[in-house]
C-alpha atoms as a PDB file:
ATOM      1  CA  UNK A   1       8.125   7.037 -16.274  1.00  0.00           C
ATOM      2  CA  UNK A   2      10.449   3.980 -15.107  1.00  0.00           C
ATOM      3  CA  UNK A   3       8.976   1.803 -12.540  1.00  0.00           C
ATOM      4  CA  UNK A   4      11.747   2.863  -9.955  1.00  0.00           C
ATOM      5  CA  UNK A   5      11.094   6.570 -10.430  1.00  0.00           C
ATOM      6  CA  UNK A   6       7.326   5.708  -9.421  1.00  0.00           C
ATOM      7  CA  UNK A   7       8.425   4.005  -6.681  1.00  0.00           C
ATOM      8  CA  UNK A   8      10.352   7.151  -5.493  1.00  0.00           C
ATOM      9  CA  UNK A   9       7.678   9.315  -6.195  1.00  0.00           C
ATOM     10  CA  UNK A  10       4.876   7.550  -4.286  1.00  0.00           C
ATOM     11  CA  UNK A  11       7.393   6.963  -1.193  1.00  0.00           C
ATOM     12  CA  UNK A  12       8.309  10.066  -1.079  1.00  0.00           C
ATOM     13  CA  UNK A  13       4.603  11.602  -1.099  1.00  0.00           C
ATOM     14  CA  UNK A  14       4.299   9.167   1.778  1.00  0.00           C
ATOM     15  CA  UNK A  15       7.215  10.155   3.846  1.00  0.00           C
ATOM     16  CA  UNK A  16       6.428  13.554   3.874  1.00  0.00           C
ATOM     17  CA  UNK A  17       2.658  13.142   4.615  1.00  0.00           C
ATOM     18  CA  UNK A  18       3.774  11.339   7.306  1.00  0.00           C
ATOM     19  CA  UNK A  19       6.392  14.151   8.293  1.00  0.00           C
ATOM     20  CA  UNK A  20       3.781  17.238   7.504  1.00  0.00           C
ATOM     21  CA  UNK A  21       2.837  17.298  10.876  1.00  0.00           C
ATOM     22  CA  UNK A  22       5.739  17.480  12.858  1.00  0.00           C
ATOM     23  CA  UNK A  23       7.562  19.707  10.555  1.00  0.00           C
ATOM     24  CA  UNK A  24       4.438  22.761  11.244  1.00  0.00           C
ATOM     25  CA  UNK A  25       4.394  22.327  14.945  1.00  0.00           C
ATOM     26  CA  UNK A  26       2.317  21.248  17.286  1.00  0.00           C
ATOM     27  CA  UNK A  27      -0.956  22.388  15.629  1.00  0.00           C
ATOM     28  CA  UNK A  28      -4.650  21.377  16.956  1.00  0.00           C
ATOM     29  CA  UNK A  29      -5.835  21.179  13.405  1.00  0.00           C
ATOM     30  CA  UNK A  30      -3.211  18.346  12.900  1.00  0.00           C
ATOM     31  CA  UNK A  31      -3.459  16.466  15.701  1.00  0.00           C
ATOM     32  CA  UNK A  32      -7.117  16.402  15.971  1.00  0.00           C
ATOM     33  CA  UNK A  33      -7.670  12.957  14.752  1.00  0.00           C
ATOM     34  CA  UNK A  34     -11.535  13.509  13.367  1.00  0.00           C
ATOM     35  CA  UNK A  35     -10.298  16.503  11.663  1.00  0.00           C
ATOM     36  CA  UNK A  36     -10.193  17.117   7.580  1.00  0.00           C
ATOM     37  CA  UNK A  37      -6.883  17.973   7.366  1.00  0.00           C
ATOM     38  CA  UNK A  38      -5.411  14.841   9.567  1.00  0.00           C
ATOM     39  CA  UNK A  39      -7.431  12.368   7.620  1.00  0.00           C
ATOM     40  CA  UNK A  40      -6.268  14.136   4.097  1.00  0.00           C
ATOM     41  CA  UNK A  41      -2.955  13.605   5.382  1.00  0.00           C
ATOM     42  CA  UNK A  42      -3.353   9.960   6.732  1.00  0.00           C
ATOM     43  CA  UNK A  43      -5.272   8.991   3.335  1.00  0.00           C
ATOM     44  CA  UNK A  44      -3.021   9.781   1.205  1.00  0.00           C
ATOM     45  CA  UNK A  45      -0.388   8.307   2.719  1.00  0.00           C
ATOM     46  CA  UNK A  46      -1.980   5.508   2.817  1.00  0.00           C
ATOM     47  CA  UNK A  47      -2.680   5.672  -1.402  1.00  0.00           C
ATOM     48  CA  UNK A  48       0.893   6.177  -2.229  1.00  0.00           C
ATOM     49  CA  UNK A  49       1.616   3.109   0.351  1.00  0.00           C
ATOM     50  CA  UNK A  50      -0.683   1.561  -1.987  1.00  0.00           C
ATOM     51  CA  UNK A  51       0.276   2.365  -5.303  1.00  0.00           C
ATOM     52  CA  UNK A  52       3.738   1.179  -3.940  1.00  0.00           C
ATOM     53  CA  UNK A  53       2.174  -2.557  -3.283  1.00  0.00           C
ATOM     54  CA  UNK A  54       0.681  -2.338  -6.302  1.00  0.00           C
ATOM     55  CA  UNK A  55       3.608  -1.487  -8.573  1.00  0.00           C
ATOM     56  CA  UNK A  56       6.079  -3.618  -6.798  1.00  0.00           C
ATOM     57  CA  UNK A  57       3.318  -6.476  -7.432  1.00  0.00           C
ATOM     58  CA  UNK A  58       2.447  -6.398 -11.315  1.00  0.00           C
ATOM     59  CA  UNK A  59       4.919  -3.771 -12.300  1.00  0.00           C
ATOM     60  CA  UNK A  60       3.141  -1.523 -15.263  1.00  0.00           C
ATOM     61  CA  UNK A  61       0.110  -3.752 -16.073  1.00  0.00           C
ATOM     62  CA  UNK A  62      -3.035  -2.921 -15.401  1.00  0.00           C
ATOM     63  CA  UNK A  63      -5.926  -4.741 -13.641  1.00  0.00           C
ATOM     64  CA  UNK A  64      -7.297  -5.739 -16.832  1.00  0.00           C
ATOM     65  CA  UNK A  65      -4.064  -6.988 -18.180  1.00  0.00           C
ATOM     66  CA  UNK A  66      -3.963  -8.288 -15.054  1.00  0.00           C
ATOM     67  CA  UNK A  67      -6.925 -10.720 -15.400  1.00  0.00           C
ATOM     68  CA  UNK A  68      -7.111 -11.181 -19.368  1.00  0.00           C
ATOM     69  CA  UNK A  69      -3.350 -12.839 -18.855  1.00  0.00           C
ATOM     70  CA  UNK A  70      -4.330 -14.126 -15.530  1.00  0.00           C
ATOM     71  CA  UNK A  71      -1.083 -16.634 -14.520  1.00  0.00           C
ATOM     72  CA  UNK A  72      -1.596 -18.414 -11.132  1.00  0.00           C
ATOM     73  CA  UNK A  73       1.254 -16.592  -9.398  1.00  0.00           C
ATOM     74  CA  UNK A  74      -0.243 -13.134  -9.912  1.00  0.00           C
ATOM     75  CA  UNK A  75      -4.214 -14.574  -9.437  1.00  0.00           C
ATOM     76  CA  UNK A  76      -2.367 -15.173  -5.986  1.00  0.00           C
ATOM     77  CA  UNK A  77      -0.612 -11.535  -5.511  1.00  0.00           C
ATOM     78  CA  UNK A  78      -3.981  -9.951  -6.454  1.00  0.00           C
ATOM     79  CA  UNK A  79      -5.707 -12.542  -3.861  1.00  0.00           C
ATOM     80  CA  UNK A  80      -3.085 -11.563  -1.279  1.00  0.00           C
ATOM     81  CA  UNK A  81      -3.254  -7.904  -1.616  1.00  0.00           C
ATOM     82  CA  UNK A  82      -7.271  -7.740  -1.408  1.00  0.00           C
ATOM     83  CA  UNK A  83      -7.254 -10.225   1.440  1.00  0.00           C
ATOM     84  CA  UNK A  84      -3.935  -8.262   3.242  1.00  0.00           C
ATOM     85  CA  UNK A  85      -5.968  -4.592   2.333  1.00  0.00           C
ATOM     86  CA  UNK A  86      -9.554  -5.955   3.780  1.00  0.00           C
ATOM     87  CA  UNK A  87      -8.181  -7.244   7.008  1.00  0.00           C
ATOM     88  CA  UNK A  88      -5.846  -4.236   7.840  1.00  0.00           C
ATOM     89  CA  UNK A  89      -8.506  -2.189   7.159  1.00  0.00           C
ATOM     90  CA  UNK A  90     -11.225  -4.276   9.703  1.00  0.00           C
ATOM     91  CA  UNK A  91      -8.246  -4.158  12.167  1.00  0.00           C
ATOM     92  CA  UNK A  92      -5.932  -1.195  12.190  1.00  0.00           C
ATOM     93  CA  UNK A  93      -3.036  -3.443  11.831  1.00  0.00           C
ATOM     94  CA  UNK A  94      -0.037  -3.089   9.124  1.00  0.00           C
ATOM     95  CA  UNK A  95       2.311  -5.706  10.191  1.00  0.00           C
ATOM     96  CA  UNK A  96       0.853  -8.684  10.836  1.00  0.00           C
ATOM     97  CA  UNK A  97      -0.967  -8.974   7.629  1.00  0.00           C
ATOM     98  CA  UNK A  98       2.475  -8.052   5.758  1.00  0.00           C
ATOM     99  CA  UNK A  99       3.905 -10.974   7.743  1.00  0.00           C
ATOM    100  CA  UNK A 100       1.066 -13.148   6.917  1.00  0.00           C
ATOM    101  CA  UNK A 101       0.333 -12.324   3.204  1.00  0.00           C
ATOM    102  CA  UNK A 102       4.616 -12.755   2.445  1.00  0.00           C
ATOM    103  CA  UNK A 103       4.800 -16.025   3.851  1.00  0.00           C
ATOM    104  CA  UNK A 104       1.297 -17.456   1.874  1.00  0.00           C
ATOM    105  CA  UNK A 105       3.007 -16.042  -1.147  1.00  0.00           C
ATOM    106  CA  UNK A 106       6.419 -17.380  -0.522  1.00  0.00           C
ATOM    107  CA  UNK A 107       5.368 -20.885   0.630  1.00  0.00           C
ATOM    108  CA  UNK A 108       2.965 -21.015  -2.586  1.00  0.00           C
ATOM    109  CA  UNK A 109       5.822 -19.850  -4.553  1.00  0.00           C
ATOM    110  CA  UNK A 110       8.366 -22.866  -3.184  1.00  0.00           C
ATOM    111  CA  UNK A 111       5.567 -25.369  -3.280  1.00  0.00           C
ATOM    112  CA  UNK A 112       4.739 -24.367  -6.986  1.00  0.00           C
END
């Protein structure tokens, strides 16, 4: 599978997990936020918005490859995505650690 068929696939799993809802109605199972079905729903959304990062980062190697070939500028991509992961997860917030985690990058990047 090409890299930019994956990248269709997993964002279009995420757009319609994200649409699911609205499409069936106005539903209590879906809108209850502690339910099963809302968090299956939220989750993996979430993984394919993941597996996006991922891919976009290090195209098709894997972790190991990953580290056993270990360059500085993807040390600091895997250090950016752990560190952009951890605090949207302690916080709730998408954005600001997008914002946050492209600049370090870029700025490394130029400086390098």
């Amino acid at each position: 599978m090409e890299h930019a068929d994956l990248l269709m696939i997993a964002a279009g799993t995420a757009i319609f997990f994200r649409l699911v809802p609205f499409l069936l109605g106005r539903r209590d199972a879906l809108f209850h936020r502690t339910g099963k079905f809302y968090r299956f729903l939220s989750y993996s959304a979430q993984a394919m918005l993941g597996v996006m990062c991922f891919e976009s980062s290090f195209g098709k190697n894997s972790l190991t490859q990953i580290l056993y070939y270990a360059e500085v500028a993807d040390l600091l991509k895997l250090a950016l995505l752990v560190a952009a992961f951890s605090y949207t997860a302690l916080t709730q917030r998408v954005v600001a650690p997008f914002l946050l985690a492209a600049t370090i990058y870029f700025a490394t990047i130029f400086y390098l």
